[in-house]
N, C-alpha and C. Protein backbone atom coordinates (compact mmCIF):
# COMPACT_ATOMS: atom_id res chain seq x y z
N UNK A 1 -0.51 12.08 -1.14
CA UNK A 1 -0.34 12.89 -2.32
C UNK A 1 0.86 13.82 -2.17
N UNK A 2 1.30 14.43 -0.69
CA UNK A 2 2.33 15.34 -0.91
C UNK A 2 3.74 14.69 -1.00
N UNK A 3 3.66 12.94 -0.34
CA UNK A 3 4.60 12.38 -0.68
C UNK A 3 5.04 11.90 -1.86
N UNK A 4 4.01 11.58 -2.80
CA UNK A 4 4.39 11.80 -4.21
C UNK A 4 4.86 12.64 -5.00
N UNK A 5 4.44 13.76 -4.44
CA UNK A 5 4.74 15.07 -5.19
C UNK A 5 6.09 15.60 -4.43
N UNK A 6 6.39 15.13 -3.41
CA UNK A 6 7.59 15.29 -3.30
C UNK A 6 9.05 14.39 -3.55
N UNK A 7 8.39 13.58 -3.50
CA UNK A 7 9.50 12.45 -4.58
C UNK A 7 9.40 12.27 -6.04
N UNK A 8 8.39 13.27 -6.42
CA UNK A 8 8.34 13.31 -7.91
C UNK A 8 7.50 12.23 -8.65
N UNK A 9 6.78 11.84 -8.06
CA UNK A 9 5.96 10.17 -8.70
C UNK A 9 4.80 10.69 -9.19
N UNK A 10 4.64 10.58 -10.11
CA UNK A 10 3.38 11.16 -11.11
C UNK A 10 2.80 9.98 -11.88
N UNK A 11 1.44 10.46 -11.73
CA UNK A 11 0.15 8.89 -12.02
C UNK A 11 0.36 9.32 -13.28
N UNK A 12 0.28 7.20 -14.39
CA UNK A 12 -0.16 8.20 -16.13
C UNK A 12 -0.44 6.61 -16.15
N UNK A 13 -1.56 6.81 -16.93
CA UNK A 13 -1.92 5.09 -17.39
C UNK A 13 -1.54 4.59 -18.22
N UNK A 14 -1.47 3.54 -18.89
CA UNK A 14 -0.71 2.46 -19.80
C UNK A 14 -1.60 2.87 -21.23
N UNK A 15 -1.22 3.08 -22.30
CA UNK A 15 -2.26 3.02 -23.08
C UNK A 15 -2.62 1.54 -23.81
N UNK A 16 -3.59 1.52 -24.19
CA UNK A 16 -3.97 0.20 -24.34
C UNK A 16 -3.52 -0.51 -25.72
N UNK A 17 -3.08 0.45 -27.05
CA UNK A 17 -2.82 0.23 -27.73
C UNK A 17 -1.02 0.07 -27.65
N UNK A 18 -0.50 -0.76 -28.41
CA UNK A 18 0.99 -0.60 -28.53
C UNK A 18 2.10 -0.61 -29.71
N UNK A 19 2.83 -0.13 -30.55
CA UNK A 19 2.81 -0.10 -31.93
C UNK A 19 3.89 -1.16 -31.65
N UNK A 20 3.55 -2.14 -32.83
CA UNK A 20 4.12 -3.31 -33.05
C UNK A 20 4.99 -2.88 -34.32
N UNK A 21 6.40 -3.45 -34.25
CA UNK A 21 6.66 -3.40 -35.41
C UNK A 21 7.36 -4.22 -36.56
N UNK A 22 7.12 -5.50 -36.38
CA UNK A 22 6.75 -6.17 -37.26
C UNK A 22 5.84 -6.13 -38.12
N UNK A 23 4.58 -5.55 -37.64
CA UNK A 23 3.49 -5.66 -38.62
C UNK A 23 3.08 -4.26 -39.15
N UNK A 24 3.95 -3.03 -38.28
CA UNK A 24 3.86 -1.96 -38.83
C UNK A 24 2.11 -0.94 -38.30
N UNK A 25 1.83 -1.43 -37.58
CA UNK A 25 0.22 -1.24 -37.43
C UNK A 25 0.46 -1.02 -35.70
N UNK A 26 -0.90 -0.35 -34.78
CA UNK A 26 -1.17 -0.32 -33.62
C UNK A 26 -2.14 -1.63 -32.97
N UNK A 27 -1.58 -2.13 -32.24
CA UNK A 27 -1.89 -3.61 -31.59
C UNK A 27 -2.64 -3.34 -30.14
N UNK A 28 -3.13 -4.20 -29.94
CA UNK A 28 -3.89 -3.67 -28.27
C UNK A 28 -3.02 -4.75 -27.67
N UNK A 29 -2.27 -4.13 -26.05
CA UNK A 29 -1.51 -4.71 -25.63
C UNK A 29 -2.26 -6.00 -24.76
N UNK A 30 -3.33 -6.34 -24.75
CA UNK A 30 -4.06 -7.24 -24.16
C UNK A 30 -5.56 -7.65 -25.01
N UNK A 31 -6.17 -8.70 -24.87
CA UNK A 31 -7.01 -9.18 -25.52
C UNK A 31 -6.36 -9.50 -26.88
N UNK A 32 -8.13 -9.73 -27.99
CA UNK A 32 -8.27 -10.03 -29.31
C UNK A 32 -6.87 -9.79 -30.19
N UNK A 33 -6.31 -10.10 -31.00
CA UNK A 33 -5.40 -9.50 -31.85
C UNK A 33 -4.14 -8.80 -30.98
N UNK A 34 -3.68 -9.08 -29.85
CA UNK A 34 -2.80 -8.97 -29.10
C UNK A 34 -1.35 -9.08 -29.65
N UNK A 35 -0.61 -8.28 -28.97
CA UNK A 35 0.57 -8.09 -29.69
C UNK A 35 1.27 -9.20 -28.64
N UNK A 36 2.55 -9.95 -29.87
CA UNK A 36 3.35 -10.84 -29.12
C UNK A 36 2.51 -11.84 -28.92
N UNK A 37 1.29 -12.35 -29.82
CA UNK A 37 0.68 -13.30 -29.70
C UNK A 37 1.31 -14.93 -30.32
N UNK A 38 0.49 -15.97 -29.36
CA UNK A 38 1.07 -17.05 -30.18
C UNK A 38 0.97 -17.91 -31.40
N UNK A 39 -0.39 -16.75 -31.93
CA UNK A 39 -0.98 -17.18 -32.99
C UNK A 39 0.04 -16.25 -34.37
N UNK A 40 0.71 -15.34 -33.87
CA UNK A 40 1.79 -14.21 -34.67
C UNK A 40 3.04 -15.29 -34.65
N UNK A 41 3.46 -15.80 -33.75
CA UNK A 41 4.63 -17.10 -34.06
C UNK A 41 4.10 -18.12 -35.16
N UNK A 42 4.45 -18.21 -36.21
CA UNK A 42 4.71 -19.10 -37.24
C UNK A 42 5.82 -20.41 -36.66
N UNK A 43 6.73 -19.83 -36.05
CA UNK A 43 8.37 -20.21 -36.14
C UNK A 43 8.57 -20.52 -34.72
N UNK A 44 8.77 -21.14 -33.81
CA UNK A 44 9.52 -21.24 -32.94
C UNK A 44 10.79 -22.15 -32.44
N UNK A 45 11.63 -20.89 -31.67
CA UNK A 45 13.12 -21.84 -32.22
C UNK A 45 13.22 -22.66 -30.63
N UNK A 46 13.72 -23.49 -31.09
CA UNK A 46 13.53 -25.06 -29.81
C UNK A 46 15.10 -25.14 -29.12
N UNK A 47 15.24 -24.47 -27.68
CA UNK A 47 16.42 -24.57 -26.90
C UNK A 47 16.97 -25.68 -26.99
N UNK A 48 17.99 -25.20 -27.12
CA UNK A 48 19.68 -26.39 -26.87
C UNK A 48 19.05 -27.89 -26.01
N UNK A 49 18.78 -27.32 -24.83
CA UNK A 49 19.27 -28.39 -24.04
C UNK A 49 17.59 -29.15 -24.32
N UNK A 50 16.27 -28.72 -24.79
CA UNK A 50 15.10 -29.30 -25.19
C UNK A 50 14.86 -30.64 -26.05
N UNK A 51 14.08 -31.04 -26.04
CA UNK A 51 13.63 -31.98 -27.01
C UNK A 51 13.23 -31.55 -27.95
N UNK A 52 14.00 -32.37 -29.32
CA UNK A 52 13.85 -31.43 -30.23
C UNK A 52 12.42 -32.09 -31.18
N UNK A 53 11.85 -33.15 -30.62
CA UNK A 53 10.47 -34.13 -31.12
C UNK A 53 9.16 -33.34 -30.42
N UNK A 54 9.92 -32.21 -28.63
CA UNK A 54 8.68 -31.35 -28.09
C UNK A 54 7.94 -30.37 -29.01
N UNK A 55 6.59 -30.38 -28.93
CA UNK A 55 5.96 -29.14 -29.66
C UNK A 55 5.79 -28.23 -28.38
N UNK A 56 6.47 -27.41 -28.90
CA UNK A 56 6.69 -25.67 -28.57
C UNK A 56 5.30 -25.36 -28.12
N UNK A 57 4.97 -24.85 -29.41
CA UNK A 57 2.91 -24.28 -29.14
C UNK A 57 2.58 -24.91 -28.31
N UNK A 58 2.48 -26.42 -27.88
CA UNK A 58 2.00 -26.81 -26.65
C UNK A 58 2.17 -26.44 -25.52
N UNK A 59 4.18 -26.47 -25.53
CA UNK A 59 4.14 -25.90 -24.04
C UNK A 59 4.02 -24.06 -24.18
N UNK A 60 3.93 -23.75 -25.15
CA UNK A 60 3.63 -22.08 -25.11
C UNK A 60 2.37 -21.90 -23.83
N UNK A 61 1.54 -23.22 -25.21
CA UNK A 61 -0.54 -22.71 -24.90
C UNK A 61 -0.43 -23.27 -23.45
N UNK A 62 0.24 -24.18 -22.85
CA UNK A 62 0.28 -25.47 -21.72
C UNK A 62 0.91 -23.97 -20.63
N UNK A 63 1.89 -23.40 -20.75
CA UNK A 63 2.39 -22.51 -19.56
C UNK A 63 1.10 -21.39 -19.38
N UNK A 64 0.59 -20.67 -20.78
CA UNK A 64 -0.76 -19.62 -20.82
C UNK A 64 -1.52 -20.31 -20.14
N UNK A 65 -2.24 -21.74 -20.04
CA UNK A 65 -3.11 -21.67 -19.14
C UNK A 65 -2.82 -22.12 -17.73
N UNK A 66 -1.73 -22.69 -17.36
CA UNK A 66 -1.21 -22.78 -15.92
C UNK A 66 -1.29 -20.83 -15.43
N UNK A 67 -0.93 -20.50 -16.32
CA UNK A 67 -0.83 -18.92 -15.54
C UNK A 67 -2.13 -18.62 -15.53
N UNK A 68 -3.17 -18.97 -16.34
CA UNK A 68 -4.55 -18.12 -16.05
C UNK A 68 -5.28 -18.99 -14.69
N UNK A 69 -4.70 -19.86 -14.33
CA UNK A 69 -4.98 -21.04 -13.54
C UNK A 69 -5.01 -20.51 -11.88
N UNK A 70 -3.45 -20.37 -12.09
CA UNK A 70 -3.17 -19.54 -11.04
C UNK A 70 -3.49 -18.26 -10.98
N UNK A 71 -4.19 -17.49 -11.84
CA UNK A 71 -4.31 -16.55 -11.20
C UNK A 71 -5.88 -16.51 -11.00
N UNK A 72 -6.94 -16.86 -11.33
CA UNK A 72 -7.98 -17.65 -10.81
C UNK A 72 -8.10 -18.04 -9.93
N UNK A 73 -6.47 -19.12 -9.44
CA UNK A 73 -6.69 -19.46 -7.69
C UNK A 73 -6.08 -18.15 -6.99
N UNK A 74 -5.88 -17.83 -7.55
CA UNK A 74 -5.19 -16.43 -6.32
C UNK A 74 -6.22 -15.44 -6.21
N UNK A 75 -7.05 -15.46 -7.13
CA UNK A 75 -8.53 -14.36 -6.96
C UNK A 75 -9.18 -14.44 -6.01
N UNK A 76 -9.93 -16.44 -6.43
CA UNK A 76 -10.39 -16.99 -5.02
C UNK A 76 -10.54 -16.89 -3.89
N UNK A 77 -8.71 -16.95 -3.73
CA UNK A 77 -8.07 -16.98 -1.97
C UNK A 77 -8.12 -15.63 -1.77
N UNK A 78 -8.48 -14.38 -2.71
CA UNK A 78 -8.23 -13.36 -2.05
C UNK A 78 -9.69 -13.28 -1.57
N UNK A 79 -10.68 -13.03 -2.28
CA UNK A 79 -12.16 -12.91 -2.13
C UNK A 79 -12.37 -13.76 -0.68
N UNK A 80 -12.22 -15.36 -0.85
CA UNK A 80 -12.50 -15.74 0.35
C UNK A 80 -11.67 -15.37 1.60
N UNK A 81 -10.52 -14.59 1.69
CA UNK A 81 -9.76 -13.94 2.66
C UNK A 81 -10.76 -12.74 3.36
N UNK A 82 -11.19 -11.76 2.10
CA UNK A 82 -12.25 -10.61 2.27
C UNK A 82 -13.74 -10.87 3.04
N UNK A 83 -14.14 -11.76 2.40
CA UNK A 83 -15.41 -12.11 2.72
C UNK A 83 -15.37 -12.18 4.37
N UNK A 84 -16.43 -11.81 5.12
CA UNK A 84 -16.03 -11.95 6.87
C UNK A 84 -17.35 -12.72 6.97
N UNK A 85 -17.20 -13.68 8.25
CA UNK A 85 -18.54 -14.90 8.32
C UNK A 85 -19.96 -14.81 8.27
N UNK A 86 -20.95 -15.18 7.78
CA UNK A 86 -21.57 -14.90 7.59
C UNK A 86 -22.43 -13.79 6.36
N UNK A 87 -21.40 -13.53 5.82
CA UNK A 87 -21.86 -12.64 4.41
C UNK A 87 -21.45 -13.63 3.06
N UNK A 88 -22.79 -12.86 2.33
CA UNK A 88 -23.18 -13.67 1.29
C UNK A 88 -21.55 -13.32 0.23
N UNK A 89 -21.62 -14.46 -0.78
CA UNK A 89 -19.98 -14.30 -1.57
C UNK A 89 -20.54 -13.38 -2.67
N UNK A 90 -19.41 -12.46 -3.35
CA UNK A 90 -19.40 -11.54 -4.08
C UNK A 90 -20.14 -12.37 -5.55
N UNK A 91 -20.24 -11.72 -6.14
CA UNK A 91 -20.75 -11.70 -7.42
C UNK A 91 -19.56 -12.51 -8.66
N UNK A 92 -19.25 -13.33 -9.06
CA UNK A 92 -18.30 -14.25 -9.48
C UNK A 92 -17.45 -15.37 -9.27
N UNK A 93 -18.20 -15.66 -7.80
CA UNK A 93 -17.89 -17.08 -7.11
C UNK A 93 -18.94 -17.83 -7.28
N UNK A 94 -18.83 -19.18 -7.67
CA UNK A 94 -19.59 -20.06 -7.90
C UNK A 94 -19.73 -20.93 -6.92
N UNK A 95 -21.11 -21.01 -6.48
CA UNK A 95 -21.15 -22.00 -5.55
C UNK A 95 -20.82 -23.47 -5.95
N UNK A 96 -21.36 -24.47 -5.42
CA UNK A 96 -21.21 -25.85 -5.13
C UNK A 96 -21.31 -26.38 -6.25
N UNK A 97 -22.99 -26.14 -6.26
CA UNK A 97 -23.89 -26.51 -7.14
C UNK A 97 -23.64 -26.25 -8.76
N UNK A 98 -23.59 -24.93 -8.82
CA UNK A 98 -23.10 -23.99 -10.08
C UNK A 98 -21.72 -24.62 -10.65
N UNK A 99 -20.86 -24.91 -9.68
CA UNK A 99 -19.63 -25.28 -10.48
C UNK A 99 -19.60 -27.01 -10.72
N UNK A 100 -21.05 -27.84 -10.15
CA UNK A 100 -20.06 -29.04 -10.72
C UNK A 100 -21.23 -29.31 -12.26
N UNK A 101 -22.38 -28.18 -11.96
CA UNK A 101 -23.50 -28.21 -13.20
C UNK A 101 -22.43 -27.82 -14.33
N UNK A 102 -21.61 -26.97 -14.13
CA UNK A 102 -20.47 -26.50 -15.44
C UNK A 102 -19.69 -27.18 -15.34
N UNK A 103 -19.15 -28.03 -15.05
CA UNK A 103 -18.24 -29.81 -15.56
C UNK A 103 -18.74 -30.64 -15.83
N UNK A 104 -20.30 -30.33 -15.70
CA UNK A 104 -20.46 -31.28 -17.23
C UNK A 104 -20.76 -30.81 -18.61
């Protein structure tokens, strides 16, 4: 704390709302009705060097869930990094069983 306060670094949180202004209104910068959403693109303009027959929204929605993908596996590997032998897994890991009953 005194090293913060001596380099001047002061805590302030993000607020959750963010004013958009296209639509003129306050947006929540994450979740439902999210600002910079891909459901707010009507229009998207298709790079030079792209295919111009590719749908966009696909690879928009196609990169959004590679990223929620990875960061799911990076949760994982952290939890099972934490966990030390013999202790039971935290509360949001699915065992064996549990995860192949949810593929079907």
């Amino acid at each position: 704390e005194r090293f913060a306060q001596m380099k001047g670094i002061t805590k302030h949180k993000k607020s959750r709302k963010v004013w958009d202004d296209i639509s003129q209104t306050w947006k929540p910068r994450w979740g439902k009705d999210r600002i910079d959403s891909v459901k707010d693109k009507w229009c998207l303009e298709v790079p030079d060097n792209a295919d111009p027959y590719e749908d966009q929204f696909e690879k928009l929605s196609k990169a959004r869930n590679e990223r929620r993908a990875k960061n799911e596996f990076n949760r994982l590997k952290n939890i099972a990094r934490t966990v030390k032998k013999g202790q039971a897994p935290p509360v949001g890991v699915l065992s064996e069983a549990e995860a192949s009953k949810n593929a079907l």
